[in-house]
N, C-alpha and C. Protein backbone atom coordinates (compact mmCIF):
# COMPACT_ATOMS: atom_id res chain seq x y z
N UNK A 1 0.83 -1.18 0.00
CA UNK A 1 0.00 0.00 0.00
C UNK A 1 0.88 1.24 0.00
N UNK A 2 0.89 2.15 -1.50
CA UNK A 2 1.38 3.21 -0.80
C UNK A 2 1.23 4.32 0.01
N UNK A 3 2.30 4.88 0.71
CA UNK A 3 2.33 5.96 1.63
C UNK A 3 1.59 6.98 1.46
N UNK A 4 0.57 7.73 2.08
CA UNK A 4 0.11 8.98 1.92
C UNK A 4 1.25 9.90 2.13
N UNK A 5 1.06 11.06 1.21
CA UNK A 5 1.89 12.17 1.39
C UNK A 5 1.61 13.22 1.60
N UNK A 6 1.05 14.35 2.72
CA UNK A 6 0.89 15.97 2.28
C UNK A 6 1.50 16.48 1.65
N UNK A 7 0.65 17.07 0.77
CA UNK A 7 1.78 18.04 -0.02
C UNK A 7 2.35 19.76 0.93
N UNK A 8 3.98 19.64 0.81
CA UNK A 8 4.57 20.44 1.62
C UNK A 8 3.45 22.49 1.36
N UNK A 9 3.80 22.87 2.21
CA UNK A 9 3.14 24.50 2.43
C UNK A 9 3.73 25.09 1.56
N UNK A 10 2.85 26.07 0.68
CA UNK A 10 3.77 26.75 -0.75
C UNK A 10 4.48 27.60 0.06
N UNK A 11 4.15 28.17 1.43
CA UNK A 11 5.51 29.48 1.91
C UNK A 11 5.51 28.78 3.37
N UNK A 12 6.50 29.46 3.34
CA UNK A 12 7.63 29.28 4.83
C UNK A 12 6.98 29.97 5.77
N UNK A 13 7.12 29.75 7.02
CA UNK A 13 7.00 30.32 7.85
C UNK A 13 6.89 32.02 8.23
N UNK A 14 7.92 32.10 7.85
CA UNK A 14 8.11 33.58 7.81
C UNK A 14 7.74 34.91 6.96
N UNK A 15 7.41 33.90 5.76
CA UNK A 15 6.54 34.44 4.46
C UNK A 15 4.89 34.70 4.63
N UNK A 16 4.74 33.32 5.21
CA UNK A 16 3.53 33.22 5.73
C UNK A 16 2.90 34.33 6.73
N UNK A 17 3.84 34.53 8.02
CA UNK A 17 3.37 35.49 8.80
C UNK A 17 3.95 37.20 8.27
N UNK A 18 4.37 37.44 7.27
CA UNK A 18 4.53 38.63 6.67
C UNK A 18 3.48 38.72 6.02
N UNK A 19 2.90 37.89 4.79
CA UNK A 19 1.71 38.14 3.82
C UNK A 19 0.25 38.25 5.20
N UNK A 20 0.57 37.72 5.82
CA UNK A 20 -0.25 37.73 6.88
C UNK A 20 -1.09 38.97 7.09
N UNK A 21 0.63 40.02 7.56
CA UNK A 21 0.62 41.01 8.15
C UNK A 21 0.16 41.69 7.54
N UNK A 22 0.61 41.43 6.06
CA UNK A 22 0.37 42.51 4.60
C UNK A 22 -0.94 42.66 4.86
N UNK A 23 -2.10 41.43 4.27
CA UNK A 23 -2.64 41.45 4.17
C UNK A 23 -4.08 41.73 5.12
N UNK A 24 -3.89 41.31 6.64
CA UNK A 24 -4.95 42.00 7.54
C UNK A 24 -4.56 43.21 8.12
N UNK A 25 -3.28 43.82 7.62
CA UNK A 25 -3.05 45.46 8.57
C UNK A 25 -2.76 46.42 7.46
N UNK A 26 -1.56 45.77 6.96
CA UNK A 26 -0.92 46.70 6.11
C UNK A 26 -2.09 47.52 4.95
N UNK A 27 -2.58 46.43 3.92
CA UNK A 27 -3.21 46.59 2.56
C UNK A 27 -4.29 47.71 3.75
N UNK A 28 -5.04 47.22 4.66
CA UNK A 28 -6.81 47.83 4.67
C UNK A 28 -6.14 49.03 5.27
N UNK A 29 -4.70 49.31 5.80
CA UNK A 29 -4.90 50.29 6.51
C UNK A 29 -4.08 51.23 5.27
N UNK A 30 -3.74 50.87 4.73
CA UNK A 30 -3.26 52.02 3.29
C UNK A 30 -4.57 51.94 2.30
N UNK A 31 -5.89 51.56 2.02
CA UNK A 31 -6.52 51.74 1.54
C UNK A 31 -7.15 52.31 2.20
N UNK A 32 -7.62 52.43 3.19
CA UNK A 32 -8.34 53.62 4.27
C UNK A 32 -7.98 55.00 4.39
N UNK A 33 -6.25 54.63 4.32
CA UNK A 33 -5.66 56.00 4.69
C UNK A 33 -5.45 56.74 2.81
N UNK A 34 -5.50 55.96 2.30
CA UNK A 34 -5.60 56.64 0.78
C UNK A 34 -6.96 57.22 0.66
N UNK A 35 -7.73 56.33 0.64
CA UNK A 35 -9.54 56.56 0.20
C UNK A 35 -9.70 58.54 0.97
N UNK A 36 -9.42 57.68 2.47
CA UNK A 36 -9.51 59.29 3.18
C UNK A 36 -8.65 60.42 2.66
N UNK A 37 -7.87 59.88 2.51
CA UNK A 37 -7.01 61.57 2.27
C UNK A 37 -7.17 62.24 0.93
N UNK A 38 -7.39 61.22 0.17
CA UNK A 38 -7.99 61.50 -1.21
C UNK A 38 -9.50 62.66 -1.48
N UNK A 39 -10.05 62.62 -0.25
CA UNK A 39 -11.42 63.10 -0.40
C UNK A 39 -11.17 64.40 0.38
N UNK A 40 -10.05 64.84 1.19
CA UNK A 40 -9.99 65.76 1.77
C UNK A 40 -8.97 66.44 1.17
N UNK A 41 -8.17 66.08 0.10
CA UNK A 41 -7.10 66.92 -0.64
C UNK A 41 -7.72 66.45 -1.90
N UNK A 42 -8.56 65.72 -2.63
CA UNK A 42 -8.82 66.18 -3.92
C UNK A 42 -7.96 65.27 -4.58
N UNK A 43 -7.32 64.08 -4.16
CA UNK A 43 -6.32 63.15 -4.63
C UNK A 43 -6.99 62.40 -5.89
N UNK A 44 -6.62 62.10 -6.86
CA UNK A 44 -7.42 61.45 -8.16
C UNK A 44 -7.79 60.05 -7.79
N UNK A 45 -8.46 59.43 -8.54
CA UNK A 45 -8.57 57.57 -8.40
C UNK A 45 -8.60 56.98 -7.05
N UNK A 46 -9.43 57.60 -6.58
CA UNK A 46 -9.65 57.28 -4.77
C UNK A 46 -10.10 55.46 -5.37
N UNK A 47 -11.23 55.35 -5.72
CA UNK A 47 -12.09 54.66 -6.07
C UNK A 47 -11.14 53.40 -6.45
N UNK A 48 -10.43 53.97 -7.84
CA UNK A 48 -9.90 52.62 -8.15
C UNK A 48 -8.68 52.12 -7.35
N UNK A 49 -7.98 52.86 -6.60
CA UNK A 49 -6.47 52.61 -6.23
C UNK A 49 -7.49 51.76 -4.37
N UNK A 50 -8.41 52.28 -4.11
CA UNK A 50 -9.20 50.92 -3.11
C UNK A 50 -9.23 49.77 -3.64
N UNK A 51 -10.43 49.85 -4.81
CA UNK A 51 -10.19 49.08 -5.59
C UNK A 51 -9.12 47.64 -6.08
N UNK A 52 -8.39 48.51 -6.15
CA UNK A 52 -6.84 47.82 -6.30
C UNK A 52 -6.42 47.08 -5.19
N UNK A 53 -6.36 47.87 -4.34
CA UNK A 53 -5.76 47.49 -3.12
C UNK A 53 -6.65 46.14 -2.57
N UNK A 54 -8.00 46.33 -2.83
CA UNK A 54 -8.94 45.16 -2.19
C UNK A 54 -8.82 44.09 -2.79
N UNK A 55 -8.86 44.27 -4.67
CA UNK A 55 -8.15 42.79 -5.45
C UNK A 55 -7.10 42.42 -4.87
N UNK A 56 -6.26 43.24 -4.53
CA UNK A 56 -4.69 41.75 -4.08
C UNK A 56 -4.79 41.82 -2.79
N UNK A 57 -5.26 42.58 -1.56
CA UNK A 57 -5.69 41.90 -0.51
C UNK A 57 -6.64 40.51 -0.65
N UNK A 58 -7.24 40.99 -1.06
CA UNK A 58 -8.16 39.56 -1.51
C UNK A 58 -7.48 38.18 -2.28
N UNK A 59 -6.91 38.31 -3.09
CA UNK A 59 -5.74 37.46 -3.62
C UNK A 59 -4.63 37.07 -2.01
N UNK A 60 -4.59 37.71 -1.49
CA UNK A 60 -3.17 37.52 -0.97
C UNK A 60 -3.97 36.47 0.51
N UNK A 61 -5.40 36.63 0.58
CA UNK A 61 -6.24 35.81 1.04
C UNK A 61 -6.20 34.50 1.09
N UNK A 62 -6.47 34.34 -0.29
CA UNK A 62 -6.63 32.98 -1.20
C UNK A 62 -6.05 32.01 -0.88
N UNK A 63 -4.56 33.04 -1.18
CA UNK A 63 -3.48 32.15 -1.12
C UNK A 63 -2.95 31.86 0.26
N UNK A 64 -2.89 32.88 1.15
CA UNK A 64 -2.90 32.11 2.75
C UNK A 64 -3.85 31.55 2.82
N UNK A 65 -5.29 30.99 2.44
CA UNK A 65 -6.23 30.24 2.75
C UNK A 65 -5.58 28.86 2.45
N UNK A 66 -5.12 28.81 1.29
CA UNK A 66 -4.86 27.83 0.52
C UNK A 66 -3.17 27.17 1.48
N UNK A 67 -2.20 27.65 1.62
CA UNK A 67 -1.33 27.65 2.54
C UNK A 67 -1.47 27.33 4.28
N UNK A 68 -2.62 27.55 4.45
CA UNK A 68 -3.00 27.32 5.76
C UNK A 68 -3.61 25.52 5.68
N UNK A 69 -4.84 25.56 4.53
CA UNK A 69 -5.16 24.47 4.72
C UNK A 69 -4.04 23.10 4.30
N UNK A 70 -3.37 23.44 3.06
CA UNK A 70 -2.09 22.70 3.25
C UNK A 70 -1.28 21.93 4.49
N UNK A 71 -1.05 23.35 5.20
CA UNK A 71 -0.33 22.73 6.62
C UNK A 71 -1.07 22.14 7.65
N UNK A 72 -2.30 22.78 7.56
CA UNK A 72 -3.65 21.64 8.69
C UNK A 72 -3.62 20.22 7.91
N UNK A 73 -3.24 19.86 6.57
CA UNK A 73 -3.42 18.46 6.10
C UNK A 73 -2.17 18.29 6.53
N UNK A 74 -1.14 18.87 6.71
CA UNK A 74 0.44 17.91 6.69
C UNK A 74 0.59 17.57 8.62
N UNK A 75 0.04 18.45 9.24
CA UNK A 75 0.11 17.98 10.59
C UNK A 75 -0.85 17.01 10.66
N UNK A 76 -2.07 17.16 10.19
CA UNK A 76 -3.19 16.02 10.54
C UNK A 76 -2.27 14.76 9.56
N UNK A 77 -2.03 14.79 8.88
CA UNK A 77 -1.03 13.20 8.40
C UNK A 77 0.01 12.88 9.42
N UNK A 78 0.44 14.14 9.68
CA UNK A 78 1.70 13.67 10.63
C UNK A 78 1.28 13.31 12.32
N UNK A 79 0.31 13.30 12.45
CA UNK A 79 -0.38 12.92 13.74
C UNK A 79 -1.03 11.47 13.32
N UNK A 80 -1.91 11.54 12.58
CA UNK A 80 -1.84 9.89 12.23
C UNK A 80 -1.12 8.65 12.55
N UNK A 81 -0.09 9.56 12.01
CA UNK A 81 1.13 8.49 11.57
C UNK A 81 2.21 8.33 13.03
N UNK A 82 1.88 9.37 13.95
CA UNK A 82 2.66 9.32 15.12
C UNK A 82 2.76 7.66 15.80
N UNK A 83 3.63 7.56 16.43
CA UNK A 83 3.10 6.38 17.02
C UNK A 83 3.31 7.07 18.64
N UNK A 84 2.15 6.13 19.32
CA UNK A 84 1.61 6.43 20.65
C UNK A 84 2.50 5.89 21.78
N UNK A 85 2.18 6.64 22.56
CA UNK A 85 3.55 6.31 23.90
C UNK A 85 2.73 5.13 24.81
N UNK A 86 1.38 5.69 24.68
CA UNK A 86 0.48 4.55 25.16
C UNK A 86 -1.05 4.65 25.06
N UNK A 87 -2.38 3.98 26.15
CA UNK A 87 -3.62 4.13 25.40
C UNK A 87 -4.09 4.72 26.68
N UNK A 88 -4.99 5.44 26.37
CA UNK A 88 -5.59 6.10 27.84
C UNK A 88 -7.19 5.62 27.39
N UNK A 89 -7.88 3.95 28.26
CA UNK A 89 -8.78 3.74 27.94
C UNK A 89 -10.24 4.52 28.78
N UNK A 90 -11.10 4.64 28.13
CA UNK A 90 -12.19 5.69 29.14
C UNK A 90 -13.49 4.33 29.45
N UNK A 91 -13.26 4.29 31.08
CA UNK A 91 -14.37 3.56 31.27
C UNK A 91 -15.92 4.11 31.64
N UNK A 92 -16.72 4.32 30.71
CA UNK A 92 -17.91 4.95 31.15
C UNK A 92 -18.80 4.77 32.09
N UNK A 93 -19.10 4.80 33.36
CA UNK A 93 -20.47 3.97 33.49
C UNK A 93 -21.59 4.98 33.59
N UNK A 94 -21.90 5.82 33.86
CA UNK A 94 -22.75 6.87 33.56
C UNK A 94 -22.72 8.29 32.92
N UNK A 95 -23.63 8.82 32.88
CA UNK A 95 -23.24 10.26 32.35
C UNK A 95 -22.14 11.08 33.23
N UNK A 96 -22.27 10.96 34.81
CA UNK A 96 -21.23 10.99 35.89
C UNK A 96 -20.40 10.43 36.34
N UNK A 97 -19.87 8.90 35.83
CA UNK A 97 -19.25 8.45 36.97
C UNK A 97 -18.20 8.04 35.46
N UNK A 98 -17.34 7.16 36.13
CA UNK A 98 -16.32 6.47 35.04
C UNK A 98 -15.00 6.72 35.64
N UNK A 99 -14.16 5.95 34.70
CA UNK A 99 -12.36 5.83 35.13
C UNK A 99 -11.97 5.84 34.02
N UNK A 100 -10.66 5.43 34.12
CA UNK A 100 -9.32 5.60 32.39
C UNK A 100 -8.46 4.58 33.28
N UNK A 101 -7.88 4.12 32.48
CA UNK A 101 -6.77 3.27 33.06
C UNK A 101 -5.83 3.87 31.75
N UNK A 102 -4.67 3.30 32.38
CA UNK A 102 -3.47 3.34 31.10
C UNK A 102 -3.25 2.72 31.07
N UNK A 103 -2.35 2.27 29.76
CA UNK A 103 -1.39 1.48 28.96
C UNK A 103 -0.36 1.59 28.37
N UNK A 104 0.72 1.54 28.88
CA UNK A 104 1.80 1.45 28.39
C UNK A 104 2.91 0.28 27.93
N UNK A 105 2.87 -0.12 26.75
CA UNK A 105 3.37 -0.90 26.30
C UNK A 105 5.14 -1.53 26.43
N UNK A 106 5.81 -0.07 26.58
CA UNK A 106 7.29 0.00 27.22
C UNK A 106 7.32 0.15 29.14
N UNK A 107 8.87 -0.74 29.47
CA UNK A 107 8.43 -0.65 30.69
C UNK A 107 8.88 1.27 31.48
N UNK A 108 8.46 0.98 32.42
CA UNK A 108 8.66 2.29 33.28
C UNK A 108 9.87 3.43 33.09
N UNK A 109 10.63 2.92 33.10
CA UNK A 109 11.90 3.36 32.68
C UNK A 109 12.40 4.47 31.67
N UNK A 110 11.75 3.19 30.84
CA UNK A 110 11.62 3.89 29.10
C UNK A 110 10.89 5.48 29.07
N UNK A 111 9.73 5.61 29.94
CA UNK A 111 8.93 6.50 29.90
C UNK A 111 9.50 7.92 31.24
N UNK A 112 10.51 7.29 31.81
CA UNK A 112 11.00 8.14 33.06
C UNK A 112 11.86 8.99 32.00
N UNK A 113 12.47 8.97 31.01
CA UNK A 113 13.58 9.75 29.85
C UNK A 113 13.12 10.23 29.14
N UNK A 114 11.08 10.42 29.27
CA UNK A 114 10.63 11.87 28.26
C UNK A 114 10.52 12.39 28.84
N UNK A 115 10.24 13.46 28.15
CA UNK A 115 9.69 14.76 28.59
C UNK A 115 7.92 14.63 28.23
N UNK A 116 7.81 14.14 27.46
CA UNK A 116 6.27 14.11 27.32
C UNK A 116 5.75 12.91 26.56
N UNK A 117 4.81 12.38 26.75
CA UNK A 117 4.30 11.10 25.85
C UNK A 117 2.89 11.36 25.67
N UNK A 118 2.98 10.52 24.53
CA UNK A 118 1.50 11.09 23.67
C UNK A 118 0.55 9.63 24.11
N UNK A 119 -0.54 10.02 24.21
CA UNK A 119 -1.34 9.22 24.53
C UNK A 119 -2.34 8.91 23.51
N UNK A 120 -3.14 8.02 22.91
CA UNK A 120 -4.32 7.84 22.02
C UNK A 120 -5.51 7.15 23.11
N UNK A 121 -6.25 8.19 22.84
CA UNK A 121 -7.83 8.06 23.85
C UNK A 121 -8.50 7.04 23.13
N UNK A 122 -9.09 6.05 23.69
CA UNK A 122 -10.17 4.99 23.18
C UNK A 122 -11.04 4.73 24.47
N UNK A 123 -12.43 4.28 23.93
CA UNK A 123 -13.60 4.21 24.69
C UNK A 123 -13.48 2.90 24.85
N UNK A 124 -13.79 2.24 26.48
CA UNK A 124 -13.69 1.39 26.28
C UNK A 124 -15.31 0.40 25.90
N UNK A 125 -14.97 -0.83 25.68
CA UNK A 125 -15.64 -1.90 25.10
C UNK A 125 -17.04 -1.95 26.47
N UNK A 126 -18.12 -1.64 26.11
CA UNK A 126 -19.22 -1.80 27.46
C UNK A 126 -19.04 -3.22 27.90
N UNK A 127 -18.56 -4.26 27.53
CA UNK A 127 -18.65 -5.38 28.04
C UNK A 127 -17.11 -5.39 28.95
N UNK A 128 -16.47 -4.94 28.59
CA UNK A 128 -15.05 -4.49 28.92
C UNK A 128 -14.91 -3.99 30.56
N UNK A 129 -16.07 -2.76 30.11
CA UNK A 129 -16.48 -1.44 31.56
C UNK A 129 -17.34 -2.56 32.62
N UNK A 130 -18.54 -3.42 32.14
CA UNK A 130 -18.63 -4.42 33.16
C UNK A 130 -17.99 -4.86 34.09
N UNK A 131 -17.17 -5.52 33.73
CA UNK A 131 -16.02 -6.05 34.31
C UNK A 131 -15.59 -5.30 35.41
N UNK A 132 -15.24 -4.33 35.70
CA UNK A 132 -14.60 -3.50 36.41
C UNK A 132 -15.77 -3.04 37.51
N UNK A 133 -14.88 -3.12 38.36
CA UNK A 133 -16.35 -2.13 39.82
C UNK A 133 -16.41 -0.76 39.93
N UNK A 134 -17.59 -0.65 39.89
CA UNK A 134 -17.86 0.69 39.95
C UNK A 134 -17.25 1.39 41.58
N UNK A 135 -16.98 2.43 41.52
CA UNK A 135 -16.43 2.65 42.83
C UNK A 135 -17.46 2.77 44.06
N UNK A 136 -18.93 2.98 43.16
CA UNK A 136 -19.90 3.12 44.17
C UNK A 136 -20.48 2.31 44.64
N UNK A 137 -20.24 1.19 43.89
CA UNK A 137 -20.68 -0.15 44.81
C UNK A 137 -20.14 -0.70 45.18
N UNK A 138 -18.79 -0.91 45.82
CA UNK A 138 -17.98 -1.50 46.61
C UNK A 138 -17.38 -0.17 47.47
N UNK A 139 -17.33 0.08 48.35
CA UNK A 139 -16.22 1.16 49.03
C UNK A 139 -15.34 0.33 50.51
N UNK A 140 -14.13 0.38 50.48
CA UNK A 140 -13.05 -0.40 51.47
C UNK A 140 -13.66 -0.03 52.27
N UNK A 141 -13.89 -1.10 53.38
CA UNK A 141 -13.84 -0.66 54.49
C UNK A 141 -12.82 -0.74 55.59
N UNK A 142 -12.88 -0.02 56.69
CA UNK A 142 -11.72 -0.21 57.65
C UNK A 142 -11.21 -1.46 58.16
N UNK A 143 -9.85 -1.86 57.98
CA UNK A 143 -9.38 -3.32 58.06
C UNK A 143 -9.31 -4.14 56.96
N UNK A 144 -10.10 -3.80 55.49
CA UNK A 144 -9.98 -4.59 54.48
C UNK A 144 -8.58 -4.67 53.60
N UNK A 145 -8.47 -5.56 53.66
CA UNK A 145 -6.52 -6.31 53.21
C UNK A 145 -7.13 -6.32 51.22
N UNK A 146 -5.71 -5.73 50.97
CA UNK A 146 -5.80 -5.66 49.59
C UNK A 146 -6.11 -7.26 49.06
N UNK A 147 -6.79 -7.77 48.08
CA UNK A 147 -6.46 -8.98 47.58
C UNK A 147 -5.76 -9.61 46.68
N UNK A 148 -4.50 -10.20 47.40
CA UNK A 148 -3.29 -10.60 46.28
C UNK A 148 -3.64 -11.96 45.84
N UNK A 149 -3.55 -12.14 44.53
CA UNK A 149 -3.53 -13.77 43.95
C UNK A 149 -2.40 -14.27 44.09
N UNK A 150 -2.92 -15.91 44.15
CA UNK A 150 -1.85 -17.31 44.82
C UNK A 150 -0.62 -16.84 43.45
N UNK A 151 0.34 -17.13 44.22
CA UNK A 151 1.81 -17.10 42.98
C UNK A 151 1.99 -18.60 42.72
């Protein structure tokens, strides 16, 4: 099967947050400040030089639209494809009550040398959540010895 690929972001980082800038400060606030001053000094082509200015703001839109959604597909592939440090299962039993257990597949150790581990959330199996006691119907009482199984 082959590999899915995102296709890489047409601009960089830094391109990206400049056209950015261009485009939600720079462009509206030089077409404002043109339009206006134009009408109070008599400046020619108020009309079209807005105009102007609103086509390639608008263009310069597009194309960060188009650049943005790019990079939301290349992280959402690259999260996919992560692999998980472990499973954080959700045991439901009511609209209020429930637990999670974890899972970690490497031993202890392994996981003492991150800095952070990613977890993948799954619901668990209702026949699964059975199994398990609810905390409200059993509660320890004073003197009750943990129960260890025969070795």
């Amino acid at each position: 099967m082959a590999e899915t690929q995102a296709p890489s972001p047409w601009l960089s980082g830094k391109t990206y947050d400049f056209l950015k800038f261009v485009a939600q400060v720079l462009l509206p606030a030089l077409g404002t400040l043109y339009f206006a001053v134009a009408g109070v000094w008599g400046l020619p082509f108020a009309d079209q030089v807005v105009g102007t200015v609103l086509a390639v703001d608008t263009f310069l839109g597009v194309v960060l639209g188009i650049s943005t959604a790019q990079y939301r597909a290349s992280n959402a592939l690259q999260l996919a494809k992560a692999d998980y440090d472990g499973v954080m299962k959700i045991h439901q039993y009511d609209e209020h009550n429930g637990m999670f257990e974890l899972e970690f597949p490497d031993p202890p150790h392994e996981l003492m040398s991150k800095d952070k581990v990613l977890l993948k959330v799954q619901k668990a199996d209702p026949a699964e959540t059975a199994k398990h006691v609810r905390p409200h119907e059993h509660a320890a009482e004073p003197g009750d010895l943990p129960q260890v199984p025969p070795v």
